[in-house]
C-alpha atoms as a PDB file:
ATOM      1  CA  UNK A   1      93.898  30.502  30.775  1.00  0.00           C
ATOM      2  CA  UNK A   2      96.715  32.930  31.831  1.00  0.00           C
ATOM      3  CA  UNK A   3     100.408  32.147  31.467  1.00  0.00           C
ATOM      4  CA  UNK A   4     102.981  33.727  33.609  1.00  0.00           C
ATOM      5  CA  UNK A   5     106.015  34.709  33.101  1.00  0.00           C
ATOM      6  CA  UNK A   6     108.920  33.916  35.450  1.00  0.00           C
ATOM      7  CA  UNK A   7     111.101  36.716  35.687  1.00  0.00           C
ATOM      8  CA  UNK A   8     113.825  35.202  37.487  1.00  0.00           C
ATOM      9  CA  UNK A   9     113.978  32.993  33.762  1.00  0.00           C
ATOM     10  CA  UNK A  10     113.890  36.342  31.780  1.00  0.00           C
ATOM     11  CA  UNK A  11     116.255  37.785  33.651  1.00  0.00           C
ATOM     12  CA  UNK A  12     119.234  34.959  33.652  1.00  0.00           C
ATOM     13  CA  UNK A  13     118.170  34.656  30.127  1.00  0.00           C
ATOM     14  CA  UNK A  14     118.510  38.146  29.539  1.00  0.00           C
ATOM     15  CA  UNK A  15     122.017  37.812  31.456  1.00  0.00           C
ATOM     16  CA  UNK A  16     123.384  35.059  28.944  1.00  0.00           C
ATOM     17  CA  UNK A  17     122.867  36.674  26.352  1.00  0.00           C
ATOM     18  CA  UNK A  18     124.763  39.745  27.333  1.00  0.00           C
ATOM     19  CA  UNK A  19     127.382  37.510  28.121  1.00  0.00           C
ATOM     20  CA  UNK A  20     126.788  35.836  24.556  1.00  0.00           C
ATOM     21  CA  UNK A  21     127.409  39.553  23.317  1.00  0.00           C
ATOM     22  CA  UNK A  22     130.606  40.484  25.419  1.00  0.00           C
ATOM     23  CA  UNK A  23     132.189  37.177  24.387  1.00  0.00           C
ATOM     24  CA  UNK A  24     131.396  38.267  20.533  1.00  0.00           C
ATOM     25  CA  UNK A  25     132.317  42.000  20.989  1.00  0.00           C
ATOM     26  CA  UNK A  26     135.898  41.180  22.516  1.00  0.00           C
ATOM     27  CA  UNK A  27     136.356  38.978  19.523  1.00  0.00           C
ATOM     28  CA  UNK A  28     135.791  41.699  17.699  1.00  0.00           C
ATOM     29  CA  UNK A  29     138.885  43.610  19.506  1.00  0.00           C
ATOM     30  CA  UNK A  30     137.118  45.325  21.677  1.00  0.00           C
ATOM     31  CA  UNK A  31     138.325  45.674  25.323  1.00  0.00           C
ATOM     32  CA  UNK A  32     135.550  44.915  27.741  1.00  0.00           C
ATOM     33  CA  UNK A  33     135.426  47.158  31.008  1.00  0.00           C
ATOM     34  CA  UNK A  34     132.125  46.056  33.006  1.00  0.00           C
ATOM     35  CA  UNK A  35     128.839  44.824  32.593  1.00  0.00           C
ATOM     36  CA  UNK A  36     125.376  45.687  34.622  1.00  0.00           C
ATOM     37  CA  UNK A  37     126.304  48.957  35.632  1.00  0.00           C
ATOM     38  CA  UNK A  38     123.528  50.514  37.997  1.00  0.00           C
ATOM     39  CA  UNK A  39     121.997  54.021  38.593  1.00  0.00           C
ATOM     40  CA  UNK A  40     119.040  55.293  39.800  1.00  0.00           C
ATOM     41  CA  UNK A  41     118.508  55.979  36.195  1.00  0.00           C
ATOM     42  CA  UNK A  42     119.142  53.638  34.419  1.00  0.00           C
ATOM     43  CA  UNK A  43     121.044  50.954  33.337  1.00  0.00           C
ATOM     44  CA  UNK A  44     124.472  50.297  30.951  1.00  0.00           C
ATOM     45  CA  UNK A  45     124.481  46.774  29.710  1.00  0.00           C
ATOM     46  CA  UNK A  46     128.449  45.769  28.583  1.00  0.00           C
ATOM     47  CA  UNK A  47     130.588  49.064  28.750  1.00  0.00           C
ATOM     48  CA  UNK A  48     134.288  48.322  26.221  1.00  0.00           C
ATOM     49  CA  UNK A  49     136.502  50.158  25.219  1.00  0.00           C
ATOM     50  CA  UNK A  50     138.100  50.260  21.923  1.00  0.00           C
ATOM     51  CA  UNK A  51     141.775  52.376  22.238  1.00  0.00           C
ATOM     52  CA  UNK A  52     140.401  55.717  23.598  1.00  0.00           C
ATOM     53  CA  UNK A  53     136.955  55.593  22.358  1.00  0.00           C
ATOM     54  CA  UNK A  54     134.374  54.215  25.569  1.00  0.00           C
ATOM     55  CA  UNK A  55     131.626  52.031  23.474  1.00  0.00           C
ATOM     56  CA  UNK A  56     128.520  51.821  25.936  1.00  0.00           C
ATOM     57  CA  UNK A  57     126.278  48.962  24.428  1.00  0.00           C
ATOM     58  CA  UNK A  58     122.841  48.388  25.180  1.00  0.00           C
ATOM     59  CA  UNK A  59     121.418  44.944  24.050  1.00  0.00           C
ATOM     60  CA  UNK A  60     118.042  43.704  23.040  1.00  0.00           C
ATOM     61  CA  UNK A  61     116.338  40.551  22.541  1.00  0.00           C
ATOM     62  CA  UNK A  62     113.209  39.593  20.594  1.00  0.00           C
ATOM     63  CA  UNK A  63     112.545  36.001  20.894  1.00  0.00           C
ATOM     64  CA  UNK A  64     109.766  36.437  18.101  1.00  0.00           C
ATOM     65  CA  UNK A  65     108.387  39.831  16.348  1.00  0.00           C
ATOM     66  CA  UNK A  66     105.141  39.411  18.165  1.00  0.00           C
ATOM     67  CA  UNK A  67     105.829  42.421  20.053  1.00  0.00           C
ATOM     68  CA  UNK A  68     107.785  44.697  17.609  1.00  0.00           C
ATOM     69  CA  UNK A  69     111.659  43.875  16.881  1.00  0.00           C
ATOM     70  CA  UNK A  70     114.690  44.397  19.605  1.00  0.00           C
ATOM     71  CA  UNK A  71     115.438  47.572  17.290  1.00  0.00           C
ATOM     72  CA  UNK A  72     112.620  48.974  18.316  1.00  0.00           C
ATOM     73  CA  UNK A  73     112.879  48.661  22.109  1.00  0.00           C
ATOM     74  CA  UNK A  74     115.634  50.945  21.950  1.00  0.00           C
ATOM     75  CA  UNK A  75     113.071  53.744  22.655  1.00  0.00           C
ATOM     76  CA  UNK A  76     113.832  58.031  22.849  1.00  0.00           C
ATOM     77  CA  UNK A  77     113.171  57.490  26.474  1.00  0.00           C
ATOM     78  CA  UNK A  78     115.094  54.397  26.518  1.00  0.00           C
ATOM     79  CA  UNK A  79     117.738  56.230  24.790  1.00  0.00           C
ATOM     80  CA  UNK A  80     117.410  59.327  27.375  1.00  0.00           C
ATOM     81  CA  UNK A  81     117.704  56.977  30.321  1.00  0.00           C
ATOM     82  CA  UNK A  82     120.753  55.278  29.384  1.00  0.00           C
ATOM     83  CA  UNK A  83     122.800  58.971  28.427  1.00  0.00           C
ATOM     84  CA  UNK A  84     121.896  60.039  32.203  1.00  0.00           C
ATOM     85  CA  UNK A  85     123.755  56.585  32.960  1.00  0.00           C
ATOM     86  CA  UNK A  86     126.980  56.929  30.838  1.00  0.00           C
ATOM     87  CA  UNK A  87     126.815  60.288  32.794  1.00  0.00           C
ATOM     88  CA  UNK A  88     126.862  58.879  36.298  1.00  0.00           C
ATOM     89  CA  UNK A  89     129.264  56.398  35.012  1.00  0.00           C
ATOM     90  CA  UNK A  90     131.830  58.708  33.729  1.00  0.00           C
ATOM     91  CA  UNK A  91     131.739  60.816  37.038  1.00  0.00           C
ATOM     92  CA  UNK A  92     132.614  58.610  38.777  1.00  0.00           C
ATOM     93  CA  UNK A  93     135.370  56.932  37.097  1.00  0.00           C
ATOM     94  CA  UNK A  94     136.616  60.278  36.401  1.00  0.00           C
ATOM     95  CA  UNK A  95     136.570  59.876  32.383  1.00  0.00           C
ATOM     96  CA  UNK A  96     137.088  63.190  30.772  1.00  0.00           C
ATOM     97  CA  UNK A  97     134.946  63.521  27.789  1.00  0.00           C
ATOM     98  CA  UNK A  98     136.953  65.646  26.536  1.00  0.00           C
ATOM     99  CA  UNK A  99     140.205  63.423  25.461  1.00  0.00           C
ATOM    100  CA  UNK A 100     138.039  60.586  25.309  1.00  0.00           C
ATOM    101  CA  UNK A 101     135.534  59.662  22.425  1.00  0.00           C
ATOM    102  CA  UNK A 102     132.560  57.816  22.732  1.00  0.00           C
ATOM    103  CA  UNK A 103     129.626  56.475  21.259  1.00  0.00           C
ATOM    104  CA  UNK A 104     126.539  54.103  22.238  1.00  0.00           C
ATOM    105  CA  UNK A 105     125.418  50.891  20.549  1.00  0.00           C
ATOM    106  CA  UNK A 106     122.809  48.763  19.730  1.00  0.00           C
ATOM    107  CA  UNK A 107     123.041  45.086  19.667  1.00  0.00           C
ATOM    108  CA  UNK A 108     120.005  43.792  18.277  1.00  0.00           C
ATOM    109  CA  UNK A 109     119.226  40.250  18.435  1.00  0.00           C
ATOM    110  CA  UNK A 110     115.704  38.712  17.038  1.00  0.00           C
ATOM    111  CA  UNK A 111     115.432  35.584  17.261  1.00  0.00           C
ATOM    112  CA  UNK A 112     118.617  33.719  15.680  1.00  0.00           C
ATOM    113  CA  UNK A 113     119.669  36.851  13.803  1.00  0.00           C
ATOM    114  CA  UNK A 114     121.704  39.675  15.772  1.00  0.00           C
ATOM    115  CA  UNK A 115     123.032  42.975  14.045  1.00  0.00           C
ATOM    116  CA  UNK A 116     125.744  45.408  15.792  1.00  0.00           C
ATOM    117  CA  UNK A 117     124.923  49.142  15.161  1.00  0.00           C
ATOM    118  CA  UNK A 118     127.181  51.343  16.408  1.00  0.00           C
ATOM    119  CA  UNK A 119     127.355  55.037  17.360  1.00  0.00           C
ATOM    120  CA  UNK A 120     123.531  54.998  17.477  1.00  0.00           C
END
């Protein structure tokens, strides 16, 4: 017997709990900028800000640890992919890296149990 997947599921589910994620980061004091951000790339999950510093967050979800923990989704080429991102994104919103700190993190959710990691 095969199951199938429904992606359209996976990916509003996928969607709430960003959304689960941006409501928790912002209580956290963090400024939230824009979610879902697209390039050919790649792709920028929640994007904050946090006074000068840009915080670009990628999140992942393990339902169970069948298949390795969110942690470990968060791949070199994963990693690679989303850089050339925050680099398209920057461009074109004209952020100078310069004046303006930043840092990428993880939020790792398996199961019930999420951790933050930042400046990964």
């Amino acid at each position: 017997m095969t199951c199938r997947v429904d992606k359209t599921n996976n990916v509003a589910r996928g969607r709430a709990i960003e959304m689960k994620v941006k409501a928790y980061l912002e209580q956290q004091g963090l400024t939230f900028v824009t979610n879902n951000y697209y390039t050919r790339f790649g792709e920028i999950d929640l994007v904050f800000r946090d006074g000068l510093v840009w915080i670009f967050v990628e999140v992942k979800f393990r339902q169970s640890a069948q298949y390795g923990l969110a942690e470990d989704a968060f791949t070199k080429q994963k990693r690679q992919r989303l850089t050339k991102a925050i680099q398209f994104f920057v461009a074109q919103y004209n952020i100078n890296l310069q004046h303006h700190d930043h840092r990428i993190d993880l939020f790792a959710i398996n199961g019930n149990r999420a951790k933050w990691y930042k400046a990964v």
